[in-house]
Protein backbone atom coordinates (compact mmCIF):
# COMPACT_ATOMS: atom_id res chain seq x y z
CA UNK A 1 10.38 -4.00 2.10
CA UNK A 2 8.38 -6.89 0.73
CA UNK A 3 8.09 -7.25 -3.21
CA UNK A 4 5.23 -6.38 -5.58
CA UNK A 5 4.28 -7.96 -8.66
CA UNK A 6 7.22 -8.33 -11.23
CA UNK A 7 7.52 -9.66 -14.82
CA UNK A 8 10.62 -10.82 -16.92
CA UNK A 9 12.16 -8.71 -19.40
CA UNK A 10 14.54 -9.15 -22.08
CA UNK A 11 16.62 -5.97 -23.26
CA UNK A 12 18.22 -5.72 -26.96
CA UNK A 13 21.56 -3.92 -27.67
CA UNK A 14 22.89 -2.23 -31.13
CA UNK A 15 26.44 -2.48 -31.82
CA UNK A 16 27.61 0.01 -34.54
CA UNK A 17 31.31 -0.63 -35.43
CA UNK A 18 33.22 3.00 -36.02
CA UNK A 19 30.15 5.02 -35.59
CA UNK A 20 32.07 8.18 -35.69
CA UNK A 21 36.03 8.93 -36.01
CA UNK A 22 36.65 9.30 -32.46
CA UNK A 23 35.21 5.53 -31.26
CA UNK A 24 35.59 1.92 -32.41
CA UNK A 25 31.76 0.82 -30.92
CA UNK A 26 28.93 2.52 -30.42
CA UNK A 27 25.72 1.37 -28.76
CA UNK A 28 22.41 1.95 -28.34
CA UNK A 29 19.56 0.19 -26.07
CA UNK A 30 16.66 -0.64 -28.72
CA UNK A 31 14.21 -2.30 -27.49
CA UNK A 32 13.14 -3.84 -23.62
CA UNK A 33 10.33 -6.64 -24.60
CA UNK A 34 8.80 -9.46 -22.62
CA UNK A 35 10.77 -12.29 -21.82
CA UNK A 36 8.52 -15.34 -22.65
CA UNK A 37 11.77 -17.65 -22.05
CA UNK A 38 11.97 -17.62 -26.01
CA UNK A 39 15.37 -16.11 -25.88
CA UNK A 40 16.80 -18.61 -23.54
CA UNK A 41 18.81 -18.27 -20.54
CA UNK A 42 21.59 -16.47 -21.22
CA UNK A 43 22.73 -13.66 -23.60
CA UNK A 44 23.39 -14.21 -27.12
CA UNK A 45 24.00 -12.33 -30.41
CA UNK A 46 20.97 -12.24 -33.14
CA UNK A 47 22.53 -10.94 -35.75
CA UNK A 48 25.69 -9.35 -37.25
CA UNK A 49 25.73 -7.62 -40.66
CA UNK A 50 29.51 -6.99 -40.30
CA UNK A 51 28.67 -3.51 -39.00
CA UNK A 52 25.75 -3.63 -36.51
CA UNK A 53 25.04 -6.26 -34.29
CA UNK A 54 22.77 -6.97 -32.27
CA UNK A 55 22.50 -9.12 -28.65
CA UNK A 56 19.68 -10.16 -26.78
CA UNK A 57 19.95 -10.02 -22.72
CA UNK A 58 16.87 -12.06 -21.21
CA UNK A 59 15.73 -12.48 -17.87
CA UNK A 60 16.44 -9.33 -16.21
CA UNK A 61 13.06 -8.60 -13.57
CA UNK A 62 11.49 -5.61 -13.34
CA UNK A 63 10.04 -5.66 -9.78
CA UNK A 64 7.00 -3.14 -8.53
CA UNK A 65 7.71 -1.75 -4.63
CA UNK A 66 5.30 0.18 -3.35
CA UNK A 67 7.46 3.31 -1.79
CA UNK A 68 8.26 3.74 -5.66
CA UNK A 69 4.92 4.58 -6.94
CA UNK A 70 5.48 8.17 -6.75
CA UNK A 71 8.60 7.67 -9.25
CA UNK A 72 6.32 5.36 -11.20
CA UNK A 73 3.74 7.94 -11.43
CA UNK A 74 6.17 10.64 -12.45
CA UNK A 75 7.20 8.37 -15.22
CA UNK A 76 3.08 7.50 -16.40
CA UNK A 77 2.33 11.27 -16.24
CA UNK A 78 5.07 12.54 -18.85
CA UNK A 79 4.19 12.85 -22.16
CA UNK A 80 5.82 9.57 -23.02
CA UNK A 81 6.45 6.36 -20.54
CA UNK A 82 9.56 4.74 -20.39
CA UNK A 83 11.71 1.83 -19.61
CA UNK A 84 14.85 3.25 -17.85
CA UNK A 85 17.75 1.16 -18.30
CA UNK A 86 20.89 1.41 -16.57
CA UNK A 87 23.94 -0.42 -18.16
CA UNK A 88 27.67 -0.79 -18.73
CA UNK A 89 30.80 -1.35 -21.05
CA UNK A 90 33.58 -3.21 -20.97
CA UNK A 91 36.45 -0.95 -19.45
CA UNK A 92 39.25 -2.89 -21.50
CA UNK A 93 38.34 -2.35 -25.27
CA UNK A 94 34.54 -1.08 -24.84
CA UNK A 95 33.44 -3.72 -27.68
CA UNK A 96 30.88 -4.80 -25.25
CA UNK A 97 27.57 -3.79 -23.26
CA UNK A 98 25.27 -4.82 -21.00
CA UNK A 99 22.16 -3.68 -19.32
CA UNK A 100 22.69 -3.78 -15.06
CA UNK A 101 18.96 -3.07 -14.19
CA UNK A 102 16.01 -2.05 -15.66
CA UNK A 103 13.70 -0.02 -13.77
CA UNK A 104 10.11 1.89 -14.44
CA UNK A 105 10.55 4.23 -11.35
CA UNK A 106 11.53 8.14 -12.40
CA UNK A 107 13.20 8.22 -8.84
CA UNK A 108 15.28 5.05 -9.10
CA UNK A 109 16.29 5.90 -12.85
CA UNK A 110 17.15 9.72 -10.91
CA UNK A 111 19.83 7.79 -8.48
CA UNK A 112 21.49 6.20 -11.12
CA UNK A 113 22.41 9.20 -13.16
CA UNK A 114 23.45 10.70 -10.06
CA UNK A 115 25.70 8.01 -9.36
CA UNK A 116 27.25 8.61 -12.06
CA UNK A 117 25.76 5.51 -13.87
CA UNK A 118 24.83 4.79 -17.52
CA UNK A 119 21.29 5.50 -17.91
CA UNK A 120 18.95 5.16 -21.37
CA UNK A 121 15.41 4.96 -21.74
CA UNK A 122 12.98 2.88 -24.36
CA UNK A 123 9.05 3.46 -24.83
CA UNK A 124 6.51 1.73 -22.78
CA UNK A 125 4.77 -0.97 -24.66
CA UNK A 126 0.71 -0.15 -23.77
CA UNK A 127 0.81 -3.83 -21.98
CA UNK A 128 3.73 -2.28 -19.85
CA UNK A 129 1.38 0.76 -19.30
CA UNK A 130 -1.40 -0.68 -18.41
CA UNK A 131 0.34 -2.75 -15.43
CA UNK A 132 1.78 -0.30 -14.06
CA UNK A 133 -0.75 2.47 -14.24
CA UNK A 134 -3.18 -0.58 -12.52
CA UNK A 135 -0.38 -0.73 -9.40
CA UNK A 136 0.16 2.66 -9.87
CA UNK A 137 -3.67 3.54 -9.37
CA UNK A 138 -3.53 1.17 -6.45
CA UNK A 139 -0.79 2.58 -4.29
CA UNK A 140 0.40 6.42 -5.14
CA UNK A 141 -1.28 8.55 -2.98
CA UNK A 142 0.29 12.31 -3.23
CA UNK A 143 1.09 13.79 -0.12
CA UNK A 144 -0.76 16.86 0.84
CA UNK A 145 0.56 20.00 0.91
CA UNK A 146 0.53 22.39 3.76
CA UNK A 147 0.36 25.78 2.65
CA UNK A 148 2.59 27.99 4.98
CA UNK A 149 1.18 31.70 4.88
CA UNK A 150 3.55 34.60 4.48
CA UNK A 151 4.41 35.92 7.35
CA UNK A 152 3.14 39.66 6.92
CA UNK A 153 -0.60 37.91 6.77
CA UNK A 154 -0.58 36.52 10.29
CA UNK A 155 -1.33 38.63 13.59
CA UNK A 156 2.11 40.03 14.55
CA UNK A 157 0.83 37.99 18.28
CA UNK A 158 0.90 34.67 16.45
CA UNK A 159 4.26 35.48 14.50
């Protein structure tokens, strides 16, 4: 399946040390923003207060397929738009996360869970909206529905 337009984005992860009895780290996906190449190449912490941190993970792409527009339509026509973001943590101590994918497709987001995956979602940015509501607009076409007629309303010859 060839490859619609795509853009670079850069996803930001909280750290909380001891965020409640039962675990050492918690985290939280705050923000998905454009990835300009100001963060660099690779991942890196920002800042560390002793309690939160918080890492930057650049260059992940967010590519547009067209036999997703349907999810990407389900995502534009909630009440909200998101950034779905699937990621991970370290099995050995769990003092570390990392986004896998990020995704604006409802559908592909859908998989994930089901596989049993890691999913979180951030708000849309309107420059986020507005690209993918343009592809969007350009490719989602619903499928028509054929409406199947009880069968006590056709001729009992036809049934």
């Amino acid at each position: 399946m060839p490859s619609g337009p795509s853009l670079s984005v850069a996803v930001l992860i909280e750290r909380c040390r001891h965020p409640n009895p039962w675990q050492e780290w918690g985290f939280r996906i705050a923000e998905v923003v454009d990835d300009a190449e100001q963060f660099g190449p690779t991942p890196r912490m920002l800042r560390d207060d002793g309690r939160t941190s918080l890492f930057v993970y650049p260059g992940l792409r967010v590519t547009l397929f067209r036999d997703e527009a349907e999810g990407y339509y389900l995502n534009l026509a909630s009440e909200h738009p998101v950034w779905f973001v699937m990621w991970r943590t370290d099995d050995n101590d769990g003092s570390r996360a990392w986004p896998e994918s990020v995704t604006l497709s409802y559908h592909e987001a859908a998989r994930s869970v089901d596989a049993q995956e890691r999913v979180d979602i951030v708000p849309l940015s309107a420059a986020a909206r507005a690209w993918l509501q343009d592809f969007t607009d350009q490719h989602y076409r619903p499928e028509p529905k054929k409406r199947l007629r009880p069968t006590s309303f056709v001729a009992p010859d036809q049934r």
